[in-house]
C-alpha atoms as a PDB file:
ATOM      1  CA  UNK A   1     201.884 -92.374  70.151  1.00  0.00           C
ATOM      2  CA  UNK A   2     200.504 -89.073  68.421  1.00  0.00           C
ATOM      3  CA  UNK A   3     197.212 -88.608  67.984  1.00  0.00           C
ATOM      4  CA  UNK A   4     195.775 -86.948  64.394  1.00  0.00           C
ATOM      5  CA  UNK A   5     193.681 -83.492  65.411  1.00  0.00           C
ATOM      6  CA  UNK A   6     190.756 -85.559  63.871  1.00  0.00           C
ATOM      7  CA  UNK A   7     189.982 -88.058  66.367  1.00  0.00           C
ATOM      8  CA  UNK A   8     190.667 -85.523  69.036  1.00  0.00           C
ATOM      9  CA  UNK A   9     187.564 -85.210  69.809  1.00  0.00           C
ATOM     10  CA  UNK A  10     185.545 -88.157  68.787  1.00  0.00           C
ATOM     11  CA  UNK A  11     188.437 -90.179  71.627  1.00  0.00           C
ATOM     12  CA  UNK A  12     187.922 -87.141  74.058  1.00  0.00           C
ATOM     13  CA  UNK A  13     183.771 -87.272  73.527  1.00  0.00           C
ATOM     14  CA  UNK A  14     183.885 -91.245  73.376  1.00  0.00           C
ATOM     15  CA  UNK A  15     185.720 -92.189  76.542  1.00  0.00           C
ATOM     16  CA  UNK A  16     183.333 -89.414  78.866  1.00  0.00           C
ATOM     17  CA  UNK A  17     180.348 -91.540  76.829  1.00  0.00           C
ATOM     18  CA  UNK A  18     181.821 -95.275  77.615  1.00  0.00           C
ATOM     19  CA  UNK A  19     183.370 -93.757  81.500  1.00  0.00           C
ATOM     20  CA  UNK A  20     179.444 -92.795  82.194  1.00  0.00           C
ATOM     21  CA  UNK A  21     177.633 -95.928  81.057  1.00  0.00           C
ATOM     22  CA  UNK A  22     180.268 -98.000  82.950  1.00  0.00           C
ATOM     23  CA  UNK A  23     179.932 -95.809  86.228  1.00  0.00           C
ATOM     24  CA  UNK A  24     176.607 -96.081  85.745  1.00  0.00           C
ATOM     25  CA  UNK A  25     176.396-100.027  85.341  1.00  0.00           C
ATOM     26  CA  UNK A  26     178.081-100.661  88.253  1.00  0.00           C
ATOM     27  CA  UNK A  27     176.110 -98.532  90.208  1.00  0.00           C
ATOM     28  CA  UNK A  28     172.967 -99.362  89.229  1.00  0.00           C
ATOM     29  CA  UNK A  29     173.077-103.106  88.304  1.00  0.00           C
ATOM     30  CA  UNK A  30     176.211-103.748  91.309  1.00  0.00           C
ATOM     31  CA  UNK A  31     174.394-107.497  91.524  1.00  0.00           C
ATOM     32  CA  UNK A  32     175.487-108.598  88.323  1.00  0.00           C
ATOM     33  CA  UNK A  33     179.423-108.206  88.600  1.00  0.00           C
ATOM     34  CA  UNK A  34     180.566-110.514  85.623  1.00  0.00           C
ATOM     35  CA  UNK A  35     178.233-108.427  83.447  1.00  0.00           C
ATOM     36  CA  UNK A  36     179.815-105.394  84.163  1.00  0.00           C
ATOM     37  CA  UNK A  37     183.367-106.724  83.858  1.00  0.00           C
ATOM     38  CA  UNK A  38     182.522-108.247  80.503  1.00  0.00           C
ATOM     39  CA  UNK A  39     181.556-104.919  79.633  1.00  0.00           C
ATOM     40  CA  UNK A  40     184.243-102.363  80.752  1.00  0.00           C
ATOM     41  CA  UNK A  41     186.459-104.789  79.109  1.00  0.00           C
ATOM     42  CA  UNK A  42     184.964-104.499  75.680  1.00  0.00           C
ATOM     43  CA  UNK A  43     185.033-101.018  76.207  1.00  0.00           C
ATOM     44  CA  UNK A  44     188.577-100.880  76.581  1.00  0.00           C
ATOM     45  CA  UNK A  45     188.969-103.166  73.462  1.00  0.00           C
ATOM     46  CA  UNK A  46     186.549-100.736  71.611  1.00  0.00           C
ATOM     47  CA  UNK A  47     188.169 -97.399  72.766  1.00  0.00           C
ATOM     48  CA  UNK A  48     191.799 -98.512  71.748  1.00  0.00           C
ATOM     49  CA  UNK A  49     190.439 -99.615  68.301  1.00  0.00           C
ATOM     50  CA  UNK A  50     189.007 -96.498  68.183  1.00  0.00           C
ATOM     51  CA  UNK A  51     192.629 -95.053  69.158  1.00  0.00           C
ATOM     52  CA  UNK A  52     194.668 -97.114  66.627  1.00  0.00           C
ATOM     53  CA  UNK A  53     192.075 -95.344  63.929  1.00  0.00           C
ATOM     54  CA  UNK A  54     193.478 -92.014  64.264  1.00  0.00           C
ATOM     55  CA  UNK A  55     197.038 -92.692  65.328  1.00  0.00           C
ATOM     56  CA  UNK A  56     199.564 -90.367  63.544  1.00  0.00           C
ATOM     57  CA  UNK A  57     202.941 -91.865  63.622  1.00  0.00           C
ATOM     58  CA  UNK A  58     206.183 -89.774  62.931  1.00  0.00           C
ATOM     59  CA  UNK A  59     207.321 -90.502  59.537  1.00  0.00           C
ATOM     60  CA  UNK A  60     210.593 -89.966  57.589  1.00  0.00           C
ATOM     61  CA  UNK A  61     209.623 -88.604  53.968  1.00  0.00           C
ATOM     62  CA  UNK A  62     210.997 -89.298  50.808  1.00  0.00           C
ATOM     63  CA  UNK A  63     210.569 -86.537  48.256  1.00  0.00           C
ATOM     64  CA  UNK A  64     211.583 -86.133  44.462  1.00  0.00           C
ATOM     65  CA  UNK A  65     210.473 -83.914  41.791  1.00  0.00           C
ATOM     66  CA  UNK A  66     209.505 -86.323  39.234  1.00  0.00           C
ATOM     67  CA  UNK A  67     208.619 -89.554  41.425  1.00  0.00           C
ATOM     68  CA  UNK A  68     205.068 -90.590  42.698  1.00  0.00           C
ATOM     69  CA  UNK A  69     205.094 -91.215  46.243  1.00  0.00           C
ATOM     70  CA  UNK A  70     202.147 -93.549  47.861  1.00  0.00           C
ATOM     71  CA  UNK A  71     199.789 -90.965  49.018  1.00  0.00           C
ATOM     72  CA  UNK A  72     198.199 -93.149  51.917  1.00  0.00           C
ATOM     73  CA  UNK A  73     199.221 -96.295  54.025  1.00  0.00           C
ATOM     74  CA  UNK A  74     197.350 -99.774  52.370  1.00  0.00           C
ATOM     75  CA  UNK A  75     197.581-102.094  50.104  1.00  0.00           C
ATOM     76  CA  UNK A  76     197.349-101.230  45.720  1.00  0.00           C
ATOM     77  CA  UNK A  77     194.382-102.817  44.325  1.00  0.00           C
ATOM     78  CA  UNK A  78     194.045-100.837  40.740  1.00  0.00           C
ATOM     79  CA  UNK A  79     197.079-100.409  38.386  1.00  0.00           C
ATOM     80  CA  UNK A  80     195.429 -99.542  34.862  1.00  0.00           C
ATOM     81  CA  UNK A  81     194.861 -97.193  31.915  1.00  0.00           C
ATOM     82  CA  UNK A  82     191.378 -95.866  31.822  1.00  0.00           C
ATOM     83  CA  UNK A  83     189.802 -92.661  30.495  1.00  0.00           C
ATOM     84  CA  UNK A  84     189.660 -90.027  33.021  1.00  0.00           C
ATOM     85  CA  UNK A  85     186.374 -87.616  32.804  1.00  0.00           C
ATOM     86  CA  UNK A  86     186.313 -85.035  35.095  1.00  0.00           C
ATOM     87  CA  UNK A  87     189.445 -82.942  34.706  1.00  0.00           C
ATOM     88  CA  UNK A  88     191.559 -84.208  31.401  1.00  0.00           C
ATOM     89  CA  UNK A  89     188.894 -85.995  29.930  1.00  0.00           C
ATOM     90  CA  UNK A  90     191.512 -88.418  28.128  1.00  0.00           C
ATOM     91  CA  UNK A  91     193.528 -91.519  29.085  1.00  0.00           C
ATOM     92  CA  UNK A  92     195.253 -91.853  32.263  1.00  0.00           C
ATOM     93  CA  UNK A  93     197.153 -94.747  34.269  1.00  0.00           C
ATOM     94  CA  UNK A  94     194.820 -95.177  37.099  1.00  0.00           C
ATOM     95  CA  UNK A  95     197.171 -96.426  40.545  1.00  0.00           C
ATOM     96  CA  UNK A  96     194.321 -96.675  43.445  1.00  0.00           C
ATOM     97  CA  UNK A  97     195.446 -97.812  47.351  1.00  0.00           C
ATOM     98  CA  UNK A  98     193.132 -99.195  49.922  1.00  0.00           C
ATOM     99  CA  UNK A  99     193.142 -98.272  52.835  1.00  0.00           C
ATOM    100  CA  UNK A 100     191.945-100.574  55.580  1.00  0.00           C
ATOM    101  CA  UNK A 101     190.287 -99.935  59.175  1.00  0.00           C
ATOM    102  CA  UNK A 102     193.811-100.900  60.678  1.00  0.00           C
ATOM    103  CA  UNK A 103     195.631 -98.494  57.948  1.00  0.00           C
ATOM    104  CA  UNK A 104     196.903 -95.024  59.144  1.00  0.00           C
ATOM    105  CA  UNK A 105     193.921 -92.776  57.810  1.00  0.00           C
ATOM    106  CA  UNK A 106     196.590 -89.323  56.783  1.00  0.00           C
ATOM    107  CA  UNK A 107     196.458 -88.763  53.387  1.00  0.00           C
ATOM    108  CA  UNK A 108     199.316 -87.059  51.649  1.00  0.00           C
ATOM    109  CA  UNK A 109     200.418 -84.916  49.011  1.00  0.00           C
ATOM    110  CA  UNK A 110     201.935 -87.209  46.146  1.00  0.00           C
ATOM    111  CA  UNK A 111     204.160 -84.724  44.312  1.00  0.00           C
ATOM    112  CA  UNK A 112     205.074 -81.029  45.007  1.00  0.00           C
ATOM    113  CA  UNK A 113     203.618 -78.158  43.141  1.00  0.00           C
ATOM    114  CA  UNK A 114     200.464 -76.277  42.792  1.00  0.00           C
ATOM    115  CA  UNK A 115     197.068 -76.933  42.981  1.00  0.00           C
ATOM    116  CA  UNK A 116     195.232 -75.839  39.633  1.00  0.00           C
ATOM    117  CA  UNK A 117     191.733 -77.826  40.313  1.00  0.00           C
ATOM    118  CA  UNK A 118     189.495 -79.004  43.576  1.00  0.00           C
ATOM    119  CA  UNK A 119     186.508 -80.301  43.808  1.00  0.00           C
ATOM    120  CA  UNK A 120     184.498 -82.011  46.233  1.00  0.00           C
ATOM    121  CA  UNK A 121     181.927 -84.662  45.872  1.00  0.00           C
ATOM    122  CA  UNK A 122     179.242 -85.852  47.708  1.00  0.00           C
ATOM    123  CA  UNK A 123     178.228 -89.165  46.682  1.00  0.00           C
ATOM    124  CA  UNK A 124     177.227 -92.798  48.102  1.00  0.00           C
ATOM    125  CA  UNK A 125     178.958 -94.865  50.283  1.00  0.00           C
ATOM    126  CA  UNK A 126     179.487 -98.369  48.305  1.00  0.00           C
ATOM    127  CA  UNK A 127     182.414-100.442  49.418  1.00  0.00           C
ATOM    128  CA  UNK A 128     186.026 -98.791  48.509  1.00  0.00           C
ATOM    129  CA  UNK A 129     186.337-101.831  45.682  1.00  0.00           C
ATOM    130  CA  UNK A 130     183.342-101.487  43.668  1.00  0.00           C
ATOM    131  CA  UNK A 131     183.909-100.294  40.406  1.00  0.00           C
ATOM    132  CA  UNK A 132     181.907 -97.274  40.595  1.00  0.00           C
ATOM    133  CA  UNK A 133     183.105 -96.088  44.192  1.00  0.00           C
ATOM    134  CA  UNK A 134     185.336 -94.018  41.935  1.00  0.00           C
ATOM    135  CA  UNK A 135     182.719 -91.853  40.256  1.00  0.00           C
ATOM    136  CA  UNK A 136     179.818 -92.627  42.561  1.00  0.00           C
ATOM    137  CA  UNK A 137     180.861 -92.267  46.117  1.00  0.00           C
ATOM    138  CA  UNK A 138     181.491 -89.192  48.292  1.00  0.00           C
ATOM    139  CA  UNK A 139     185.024 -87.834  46.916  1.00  0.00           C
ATOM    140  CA  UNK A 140     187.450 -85.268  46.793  1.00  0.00           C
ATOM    141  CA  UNK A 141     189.614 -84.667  43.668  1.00  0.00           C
ATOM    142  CA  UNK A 142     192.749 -82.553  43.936  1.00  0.00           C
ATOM    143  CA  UNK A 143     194.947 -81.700  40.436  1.00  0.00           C
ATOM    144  CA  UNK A 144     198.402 -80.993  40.967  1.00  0.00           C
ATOM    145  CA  UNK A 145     200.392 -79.232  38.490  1.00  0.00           C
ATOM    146  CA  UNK A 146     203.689 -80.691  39.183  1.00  0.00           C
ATOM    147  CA  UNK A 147     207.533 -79.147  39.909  1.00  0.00           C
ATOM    148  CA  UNK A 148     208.352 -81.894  37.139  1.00  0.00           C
ATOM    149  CA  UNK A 149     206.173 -80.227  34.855  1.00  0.00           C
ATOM    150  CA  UNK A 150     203.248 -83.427  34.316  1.00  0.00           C
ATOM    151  CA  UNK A 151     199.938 -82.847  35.919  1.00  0.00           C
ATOM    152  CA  UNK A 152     199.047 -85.534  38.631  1.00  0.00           C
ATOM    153  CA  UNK A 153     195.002 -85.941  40.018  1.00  0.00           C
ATOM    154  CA  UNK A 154     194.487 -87.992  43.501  1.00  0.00           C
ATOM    155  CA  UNK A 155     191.338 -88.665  44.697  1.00  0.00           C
ATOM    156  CA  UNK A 156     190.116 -89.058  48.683  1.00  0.00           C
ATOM    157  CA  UNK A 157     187.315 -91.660  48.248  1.00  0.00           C
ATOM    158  CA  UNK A 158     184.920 -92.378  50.981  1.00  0.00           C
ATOM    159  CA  UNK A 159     183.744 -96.093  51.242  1.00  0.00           C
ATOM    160  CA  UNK A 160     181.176 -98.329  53.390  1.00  0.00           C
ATOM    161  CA  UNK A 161     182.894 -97.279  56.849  1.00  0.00           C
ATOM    162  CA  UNK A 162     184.514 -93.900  55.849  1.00  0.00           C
ATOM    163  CA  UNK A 163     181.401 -91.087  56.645  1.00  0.00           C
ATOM    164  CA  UNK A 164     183.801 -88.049  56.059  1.00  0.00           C
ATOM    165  CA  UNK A 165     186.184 -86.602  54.131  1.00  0.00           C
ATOM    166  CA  UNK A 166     188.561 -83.866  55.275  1.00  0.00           C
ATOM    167  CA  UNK A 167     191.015 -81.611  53.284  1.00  0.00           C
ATOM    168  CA  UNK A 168     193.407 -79.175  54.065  1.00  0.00           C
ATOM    169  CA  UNK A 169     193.993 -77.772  50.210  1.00  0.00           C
ATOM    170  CA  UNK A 170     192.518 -75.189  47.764  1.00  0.00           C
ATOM    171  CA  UNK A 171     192.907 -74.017  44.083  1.00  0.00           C
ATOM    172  CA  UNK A 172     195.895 -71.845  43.994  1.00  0.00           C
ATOM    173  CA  UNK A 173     197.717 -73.365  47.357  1.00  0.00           C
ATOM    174  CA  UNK A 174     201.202 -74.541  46.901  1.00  0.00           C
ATOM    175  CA  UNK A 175     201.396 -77.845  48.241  1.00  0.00           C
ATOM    176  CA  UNK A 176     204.808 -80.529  49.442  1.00  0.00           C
ATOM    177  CA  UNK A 177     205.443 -83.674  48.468  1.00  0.00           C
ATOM    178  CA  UNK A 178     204.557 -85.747  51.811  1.00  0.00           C
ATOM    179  CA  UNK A 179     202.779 -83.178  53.477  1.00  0.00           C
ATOM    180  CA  UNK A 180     198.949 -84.012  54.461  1.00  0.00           C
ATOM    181  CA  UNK A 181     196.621 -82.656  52.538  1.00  0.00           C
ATOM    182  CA  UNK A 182     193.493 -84.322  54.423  1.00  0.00           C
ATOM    183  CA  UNK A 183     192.569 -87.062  56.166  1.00  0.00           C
ATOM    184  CA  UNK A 184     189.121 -89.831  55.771  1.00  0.00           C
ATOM    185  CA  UNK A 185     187.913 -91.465  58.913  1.00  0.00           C
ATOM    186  CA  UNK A 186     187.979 -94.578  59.364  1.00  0.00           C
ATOM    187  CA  UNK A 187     189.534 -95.709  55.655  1.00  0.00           C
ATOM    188  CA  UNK A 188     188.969 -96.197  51.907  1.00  0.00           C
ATOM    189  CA  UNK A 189     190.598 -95.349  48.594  1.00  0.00           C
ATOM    190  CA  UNK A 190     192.920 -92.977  47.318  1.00  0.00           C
ATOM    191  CA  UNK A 191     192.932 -92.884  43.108  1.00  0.00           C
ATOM    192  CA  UNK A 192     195.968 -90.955  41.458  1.00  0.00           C
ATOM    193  CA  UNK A 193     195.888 -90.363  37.590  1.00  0.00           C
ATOM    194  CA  UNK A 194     198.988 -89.630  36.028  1.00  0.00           C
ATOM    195  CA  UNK A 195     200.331 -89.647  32.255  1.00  0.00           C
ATOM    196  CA  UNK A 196     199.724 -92.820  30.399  1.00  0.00           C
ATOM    197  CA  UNK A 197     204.123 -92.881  30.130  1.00  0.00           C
ATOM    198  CA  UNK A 198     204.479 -93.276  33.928  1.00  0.00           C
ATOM    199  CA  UNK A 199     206.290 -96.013  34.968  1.00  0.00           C
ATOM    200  CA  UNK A 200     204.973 -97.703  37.989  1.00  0.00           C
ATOM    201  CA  UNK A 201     206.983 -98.940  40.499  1.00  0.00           C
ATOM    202  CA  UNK A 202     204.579-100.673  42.464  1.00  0.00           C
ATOM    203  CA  UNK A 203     202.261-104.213  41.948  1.00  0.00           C
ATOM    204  CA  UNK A 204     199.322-105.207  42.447  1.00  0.00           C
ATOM    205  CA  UNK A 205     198.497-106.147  45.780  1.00  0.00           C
ATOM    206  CA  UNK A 206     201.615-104.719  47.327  1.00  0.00           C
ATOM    207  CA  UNK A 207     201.626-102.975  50.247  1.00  0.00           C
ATOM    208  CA  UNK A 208     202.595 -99.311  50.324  1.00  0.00           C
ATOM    209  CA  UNK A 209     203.466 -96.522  53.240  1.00  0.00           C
ATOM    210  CA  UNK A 210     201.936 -93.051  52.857  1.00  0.00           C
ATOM    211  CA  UNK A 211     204.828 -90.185  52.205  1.00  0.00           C
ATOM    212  CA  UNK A 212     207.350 -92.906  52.053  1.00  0.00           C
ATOM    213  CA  UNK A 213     206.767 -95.659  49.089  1.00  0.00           C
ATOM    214  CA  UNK A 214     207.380 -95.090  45.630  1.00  0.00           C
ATOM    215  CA  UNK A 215     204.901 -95.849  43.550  1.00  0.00           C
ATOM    216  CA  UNK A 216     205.668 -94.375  40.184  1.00  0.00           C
ATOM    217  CA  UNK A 217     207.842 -91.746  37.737  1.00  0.00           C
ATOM    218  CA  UNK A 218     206.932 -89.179  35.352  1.00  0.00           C
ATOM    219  CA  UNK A 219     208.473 -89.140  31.966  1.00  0.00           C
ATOM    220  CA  UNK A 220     210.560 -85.531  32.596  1.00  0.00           C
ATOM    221  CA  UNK A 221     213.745 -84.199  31.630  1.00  0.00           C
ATOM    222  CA  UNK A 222     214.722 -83.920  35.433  1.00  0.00           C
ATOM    223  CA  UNK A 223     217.265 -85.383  36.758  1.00  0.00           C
ATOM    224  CA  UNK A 224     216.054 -89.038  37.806  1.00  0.00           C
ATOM    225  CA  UNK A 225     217.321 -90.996  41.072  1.00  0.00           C
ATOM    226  CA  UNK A 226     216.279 -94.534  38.704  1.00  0.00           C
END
């Protein structure tokens, strides 16, 4: 199993922390054996948790110019048509994925093209469902003007458990369909805003695969696979 560059060294840092206290347990409390198994037990449990959380498995993309893919591994919780304030300030169909604890944590570059906005956001950490993690939590929002012509924004958003947000794109960067373009620890949310003529290809509740899953299509004059 690969493991992501970010958990590199959290893993590297945690196992010399949880090696240490268990040496040290069984050195200096060597009278109470069960203790000490209990506990370099959990600490295996813990550490491959810990593992799972930044596992990067090898996957087999699916790109076209005018379809949405699912920009993170989880489950769709949002499919609506709300107004959109920061960048186009009009309405947009709203398609947000949750990503759980046990979810792969890459996220990934929807559609191909380039990057006309980028902001980050620091914020609050309410759970990845509330209403207002959208606009109140610590976020990243990336606008993609697309090879299909439509602009597409997606959103990193941090929740309860997820204490940072990384990114691996700028304004101006040409970016691939599939490709990572950051990564939140330990889970949350990932919004994507796209014209209100899209037609999704996903439901509610269904559960989606990061780079792989189609989740919508613009309204071009490309060439369509549907």
């Amino acid at each position: 199993m690969k493991i992501h560059k970010e958990g590199r060294r959290i893993l590297f840092f945690t196992l010399l922390a949880l090696l240490a206290i268990n040496l040290l347990l069984f050195r200096v409390n060597a009278r109470n054996l069960l203790f000490n198994q209990i506990f370099a037990g959990a600490s295996v449990v813990a550490f491959l948790i810990l593992l799972q959380f930044f596992r990067s498995p090898a996957r087999r993309l699916f790109t076209h110019e005018d379809l949405i893919i699912a920009p993170a591994d989880g489950k769709v919780v949002v499919i609506e048509d709300v107004h959109e304030p920061e960048y186009f300030d009009d309405m947009r169909k709203q398609i947000s994925i949750f990503m759980s604890p046990i979810n792969v944590h890459i996220t990934r570059n929807p559609i191909s093209g380039i990057v006309r906005y980028f902001k980050y956001h620091p914020g609050n950490y309410l759970v990845a469902w509330h209403p207002k993690s959208s606009t109140k939590n610590e976020r990243t929002t990336v606008v993609v003007e697309s090879e299909a012509g439509p602009f597409v924004l997606f959103r990193q958003i941090a929740g309860a458990m997820a204490r940072r947000i990384v990114w691996y794109v700028n304004e101006g960067d040409e970016v691939s369909q599939g490709e990572e373009f950051g990564f939140i620890k330990f889970g949350s949310r990932v919004d994507i805003f796209v014209p209100i003529d899209t037609e999704v290809k996903v439901q509610i509740g269904e559960k989606v695969k990061g780079g792989q899953t189609i989740v919508a299509q613009l309204k071009t004059n490309a060439p369509s696979l549907f």
